[in-house]
PDB file of N, CA and C in Angstrom:
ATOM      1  N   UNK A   1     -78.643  -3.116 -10.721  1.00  0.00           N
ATOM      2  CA  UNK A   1     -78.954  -3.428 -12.101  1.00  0.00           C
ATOM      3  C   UNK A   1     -80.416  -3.142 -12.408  1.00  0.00           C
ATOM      4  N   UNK A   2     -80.953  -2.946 -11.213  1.00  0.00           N
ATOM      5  CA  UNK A   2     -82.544  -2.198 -11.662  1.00  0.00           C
ATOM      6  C   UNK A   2     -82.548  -0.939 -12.486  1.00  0.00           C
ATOM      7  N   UNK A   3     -81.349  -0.256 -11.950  1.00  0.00           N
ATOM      8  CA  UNK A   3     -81.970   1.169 -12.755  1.00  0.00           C
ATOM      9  C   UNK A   3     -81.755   0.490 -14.259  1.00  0.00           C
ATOM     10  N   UNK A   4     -80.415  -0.025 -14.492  1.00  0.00           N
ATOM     11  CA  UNK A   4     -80.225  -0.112 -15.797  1.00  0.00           C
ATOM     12  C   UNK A   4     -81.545  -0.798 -16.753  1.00  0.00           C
ATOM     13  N   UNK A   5     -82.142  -1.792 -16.339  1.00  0.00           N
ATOM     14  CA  UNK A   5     -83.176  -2.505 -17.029  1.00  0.00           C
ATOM     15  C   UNK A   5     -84.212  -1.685 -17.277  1.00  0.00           C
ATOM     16  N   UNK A   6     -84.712  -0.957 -15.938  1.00  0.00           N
ATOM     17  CA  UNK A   6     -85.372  -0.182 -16.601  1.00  0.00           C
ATOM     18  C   UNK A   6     -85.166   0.754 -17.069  1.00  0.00           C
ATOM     19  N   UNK A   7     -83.944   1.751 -17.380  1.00  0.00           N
ATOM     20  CA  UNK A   7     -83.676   2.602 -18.448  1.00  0.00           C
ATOM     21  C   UNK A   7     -83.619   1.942 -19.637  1.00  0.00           C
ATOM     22  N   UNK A   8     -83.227   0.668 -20.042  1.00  0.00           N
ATOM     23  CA  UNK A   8     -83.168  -0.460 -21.131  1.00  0.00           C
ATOM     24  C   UNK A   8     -85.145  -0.137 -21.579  1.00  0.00           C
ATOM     25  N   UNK A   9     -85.757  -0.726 -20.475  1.00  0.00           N
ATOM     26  CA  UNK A   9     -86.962  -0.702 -20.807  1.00  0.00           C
ATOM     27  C   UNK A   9     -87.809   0.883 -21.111  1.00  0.00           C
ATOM     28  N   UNK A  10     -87.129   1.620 -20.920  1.00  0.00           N
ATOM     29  CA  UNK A  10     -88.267   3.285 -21.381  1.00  0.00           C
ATOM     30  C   UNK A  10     -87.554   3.187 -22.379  1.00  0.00           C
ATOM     31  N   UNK A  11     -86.521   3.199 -23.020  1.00  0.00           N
ATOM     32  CA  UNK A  11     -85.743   3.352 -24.162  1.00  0.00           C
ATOM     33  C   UNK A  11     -84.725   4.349 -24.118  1.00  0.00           C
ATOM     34  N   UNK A  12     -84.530   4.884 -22.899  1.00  0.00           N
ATOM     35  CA  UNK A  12     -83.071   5.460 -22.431  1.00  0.00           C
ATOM     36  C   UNK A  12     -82.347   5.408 -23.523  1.00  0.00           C
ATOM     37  N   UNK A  13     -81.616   6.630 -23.945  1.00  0.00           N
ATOM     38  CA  UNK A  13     -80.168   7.095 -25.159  1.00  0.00           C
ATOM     39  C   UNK A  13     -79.151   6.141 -23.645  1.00  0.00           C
ATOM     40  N   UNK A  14     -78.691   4.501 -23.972  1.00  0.00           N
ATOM     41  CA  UNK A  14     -77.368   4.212 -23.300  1.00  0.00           C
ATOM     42  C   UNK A  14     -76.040   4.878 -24.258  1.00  0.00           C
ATOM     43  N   UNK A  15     -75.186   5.138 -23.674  1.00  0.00           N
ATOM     44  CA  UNK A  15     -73.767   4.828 -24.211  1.00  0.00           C
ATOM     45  C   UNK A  15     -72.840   4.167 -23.584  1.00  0.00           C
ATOM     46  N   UNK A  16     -71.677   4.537 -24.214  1.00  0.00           N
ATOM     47  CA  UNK A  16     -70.451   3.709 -24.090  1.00  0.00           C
ATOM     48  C   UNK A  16     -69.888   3.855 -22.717  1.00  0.00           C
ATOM     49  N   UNK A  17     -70.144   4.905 -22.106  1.00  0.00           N
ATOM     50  CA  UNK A  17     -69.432   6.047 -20.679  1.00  0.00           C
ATOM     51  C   UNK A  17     -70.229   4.953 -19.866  1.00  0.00           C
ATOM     52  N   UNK A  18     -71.847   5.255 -20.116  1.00  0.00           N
ATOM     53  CA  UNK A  18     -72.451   4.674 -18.972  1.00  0.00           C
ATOM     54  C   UNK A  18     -72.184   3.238 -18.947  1.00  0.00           C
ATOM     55  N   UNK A  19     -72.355   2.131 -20.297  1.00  0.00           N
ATOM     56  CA  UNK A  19     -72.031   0.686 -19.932  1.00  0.00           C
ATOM     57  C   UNK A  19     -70.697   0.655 -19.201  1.00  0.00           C
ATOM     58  N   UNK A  20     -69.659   1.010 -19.491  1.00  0.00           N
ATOM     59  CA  UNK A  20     -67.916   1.158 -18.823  1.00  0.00           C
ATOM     60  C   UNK A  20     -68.577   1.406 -17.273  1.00  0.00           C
ATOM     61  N   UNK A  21     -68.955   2.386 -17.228  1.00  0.00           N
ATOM     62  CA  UNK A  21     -69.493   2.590 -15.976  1.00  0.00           C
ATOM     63  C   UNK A  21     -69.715   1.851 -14.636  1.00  0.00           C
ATOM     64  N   UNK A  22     -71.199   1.091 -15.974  1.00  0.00           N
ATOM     65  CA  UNK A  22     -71.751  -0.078 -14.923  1.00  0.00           C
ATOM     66  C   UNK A  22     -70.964  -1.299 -14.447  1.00  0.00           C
ATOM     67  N   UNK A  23     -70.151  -1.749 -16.096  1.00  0.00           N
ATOM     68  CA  UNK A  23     -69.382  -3.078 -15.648  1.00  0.00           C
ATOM     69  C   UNK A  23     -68.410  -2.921 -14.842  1.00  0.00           C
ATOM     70  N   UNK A  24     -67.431  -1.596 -14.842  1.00  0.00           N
ATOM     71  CA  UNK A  24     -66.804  -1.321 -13.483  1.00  0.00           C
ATOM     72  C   UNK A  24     -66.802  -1.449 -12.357  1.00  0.00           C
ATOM     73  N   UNK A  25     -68.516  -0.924 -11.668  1.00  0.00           N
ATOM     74  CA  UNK A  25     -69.116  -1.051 -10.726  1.00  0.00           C
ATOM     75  C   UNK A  25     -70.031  -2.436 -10.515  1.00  0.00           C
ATOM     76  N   UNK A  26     -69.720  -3.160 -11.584  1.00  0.00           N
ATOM     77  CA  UNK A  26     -70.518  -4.499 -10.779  1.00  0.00           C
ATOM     78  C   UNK A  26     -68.857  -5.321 -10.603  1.00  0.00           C
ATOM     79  N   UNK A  27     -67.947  -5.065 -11.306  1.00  0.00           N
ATOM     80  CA  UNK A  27     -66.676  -5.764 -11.027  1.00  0.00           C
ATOM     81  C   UNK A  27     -66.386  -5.159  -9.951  1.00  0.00           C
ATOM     82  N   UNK A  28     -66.331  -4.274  -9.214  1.00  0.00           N
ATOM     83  CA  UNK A  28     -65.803  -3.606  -7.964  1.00  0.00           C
ATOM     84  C   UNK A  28     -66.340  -4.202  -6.948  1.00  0.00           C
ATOM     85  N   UNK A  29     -67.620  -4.325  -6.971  1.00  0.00           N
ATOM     86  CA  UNK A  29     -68.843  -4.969  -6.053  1.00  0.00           C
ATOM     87  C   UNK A  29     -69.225  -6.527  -6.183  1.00  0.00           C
ATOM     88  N   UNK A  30     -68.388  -7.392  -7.048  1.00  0.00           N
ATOM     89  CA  UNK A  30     -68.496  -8.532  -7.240  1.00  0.00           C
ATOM     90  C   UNK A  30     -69.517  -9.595  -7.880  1.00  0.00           C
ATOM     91  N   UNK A  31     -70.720  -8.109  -8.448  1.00  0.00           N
ATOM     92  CA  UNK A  31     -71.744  -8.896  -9.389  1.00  0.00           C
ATOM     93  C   UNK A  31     -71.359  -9.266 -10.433  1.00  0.00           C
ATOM     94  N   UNK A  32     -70.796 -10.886 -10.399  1.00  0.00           N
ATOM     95  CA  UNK A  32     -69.989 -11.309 -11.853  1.00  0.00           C
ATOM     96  C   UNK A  32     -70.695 -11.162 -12.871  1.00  0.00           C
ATOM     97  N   UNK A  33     -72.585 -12.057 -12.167  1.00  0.00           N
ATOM     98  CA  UNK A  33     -73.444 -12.464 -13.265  1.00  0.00           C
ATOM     99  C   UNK A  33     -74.566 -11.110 -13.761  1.00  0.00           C
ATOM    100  N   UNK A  34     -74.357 -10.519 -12.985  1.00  0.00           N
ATOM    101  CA  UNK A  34     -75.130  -9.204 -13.832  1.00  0.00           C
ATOM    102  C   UNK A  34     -73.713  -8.710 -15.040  1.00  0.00           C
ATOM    103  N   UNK A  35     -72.764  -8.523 -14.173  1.00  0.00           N
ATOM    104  CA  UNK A  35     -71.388  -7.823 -15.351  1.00  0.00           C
ATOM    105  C   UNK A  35     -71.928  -8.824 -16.659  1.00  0.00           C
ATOM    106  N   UNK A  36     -71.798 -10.114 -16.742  1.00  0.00           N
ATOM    107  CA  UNK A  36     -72.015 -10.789 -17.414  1.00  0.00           C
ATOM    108  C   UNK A  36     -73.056 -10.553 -18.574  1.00  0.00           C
ATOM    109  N   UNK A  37     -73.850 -10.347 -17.848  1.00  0.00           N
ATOM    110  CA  UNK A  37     -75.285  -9.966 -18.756  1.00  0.00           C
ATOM    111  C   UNK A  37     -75.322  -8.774 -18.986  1.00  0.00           C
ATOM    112  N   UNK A  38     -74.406  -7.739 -18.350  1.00  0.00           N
ATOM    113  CA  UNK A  38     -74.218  -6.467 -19.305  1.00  0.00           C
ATOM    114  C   UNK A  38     -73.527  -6.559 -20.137  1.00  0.00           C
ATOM    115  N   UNK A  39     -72.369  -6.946 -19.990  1.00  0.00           N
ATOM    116  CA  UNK A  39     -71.648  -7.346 -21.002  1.00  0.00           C
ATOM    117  C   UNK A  39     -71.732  -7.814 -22.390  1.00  0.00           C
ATOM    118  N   UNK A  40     -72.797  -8.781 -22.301  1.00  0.00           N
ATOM    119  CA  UNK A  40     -73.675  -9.392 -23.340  1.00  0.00           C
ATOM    120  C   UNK A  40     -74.541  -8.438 -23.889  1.00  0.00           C
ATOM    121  N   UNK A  41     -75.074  -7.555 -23.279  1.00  0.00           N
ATOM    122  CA  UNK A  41     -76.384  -6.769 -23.898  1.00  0.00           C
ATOM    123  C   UNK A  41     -75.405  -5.882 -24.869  1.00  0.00           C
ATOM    124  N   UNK A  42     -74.453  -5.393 -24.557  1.00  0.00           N
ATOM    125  CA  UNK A  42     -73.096  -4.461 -24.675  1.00  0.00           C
ATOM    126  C   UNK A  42     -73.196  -4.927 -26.222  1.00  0.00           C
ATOM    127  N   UNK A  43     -72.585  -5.910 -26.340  1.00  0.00           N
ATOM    128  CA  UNK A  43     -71.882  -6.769 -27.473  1.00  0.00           C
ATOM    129  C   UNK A  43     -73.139  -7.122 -28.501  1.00  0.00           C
ATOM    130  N   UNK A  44     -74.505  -7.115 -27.811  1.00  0.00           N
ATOM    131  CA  UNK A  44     -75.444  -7.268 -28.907  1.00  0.00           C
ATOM    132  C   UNK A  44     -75.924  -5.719 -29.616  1.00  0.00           C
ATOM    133  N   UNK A  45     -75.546  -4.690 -28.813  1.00  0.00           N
ATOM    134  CA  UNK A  45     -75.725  -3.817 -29.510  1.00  0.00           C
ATOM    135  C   UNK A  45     -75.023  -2.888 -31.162  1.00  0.00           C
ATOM    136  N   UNK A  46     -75.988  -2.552 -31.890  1.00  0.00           N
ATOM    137  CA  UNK A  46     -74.859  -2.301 -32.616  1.00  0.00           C
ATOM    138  C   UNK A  46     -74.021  -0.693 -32.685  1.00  0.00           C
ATOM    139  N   UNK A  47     -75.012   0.162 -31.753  1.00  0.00           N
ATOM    140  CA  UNK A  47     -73.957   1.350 -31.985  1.00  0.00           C
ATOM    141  C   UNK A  47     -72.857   1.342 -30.694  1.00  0.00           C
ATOM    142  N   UNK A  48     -72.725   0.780 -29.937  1.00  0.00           N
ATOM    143  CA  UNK A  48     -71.795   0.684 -28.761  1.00  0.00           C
ATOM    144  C   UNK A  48     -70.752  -0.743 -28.706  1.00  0.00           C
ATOM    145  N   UNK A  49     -69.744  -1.076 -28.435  1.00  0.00           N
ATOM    146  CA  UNK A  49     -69.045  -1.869 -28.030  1.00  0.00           C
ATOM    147  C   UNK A  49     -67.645  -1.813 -27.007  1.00  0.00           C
ATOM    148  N   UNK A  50     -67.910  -3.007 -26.187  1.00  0.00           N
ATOM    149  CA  UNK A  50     -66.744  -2.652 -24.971  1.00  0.00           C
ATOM    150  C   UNK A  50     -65.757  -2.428 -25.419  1.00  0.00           C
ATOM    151  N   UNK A  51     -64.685  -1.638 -24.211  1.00  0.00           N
ATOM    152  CA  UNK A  51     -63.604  -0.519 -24.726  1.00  0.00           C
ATOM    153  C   UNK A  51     -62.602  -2.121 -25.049  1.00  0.00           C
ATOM    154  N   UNK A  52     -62.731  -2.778 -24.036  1.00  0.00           N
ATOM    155  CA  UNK A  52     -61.353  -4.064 -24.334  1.00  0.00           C
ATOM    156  C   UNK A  52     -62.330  -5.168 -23.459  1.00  0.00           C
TER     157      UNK A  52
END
């Protein structure tokens, strides 16, 4: 979850591919509470929102 914060922090173009991405891979790997807090960042954004 480092890279992601700091791509968050330079101002990185995120999308939809890459969040799906990440929460995949922290559910695969069992990081509930980062999924969590991506999840959240996800949902505060307004041009992106999770697929389901």
């Amino acid at each position: 979850m480092v890279v992601y914060k700091e791509m968050r922090a330079k101002g990185m173009n995120l999308n939809n591919v890459l969040y799906n991405t990440l929460l995949s891979m922290c559910a695969d790997i069992g990081f509930v509470d980062e999924a969590v807090e991506l999840l959240d960042d996800m949902k505060s954004c307004t041009d992106y929102k999770p697929d389901s």
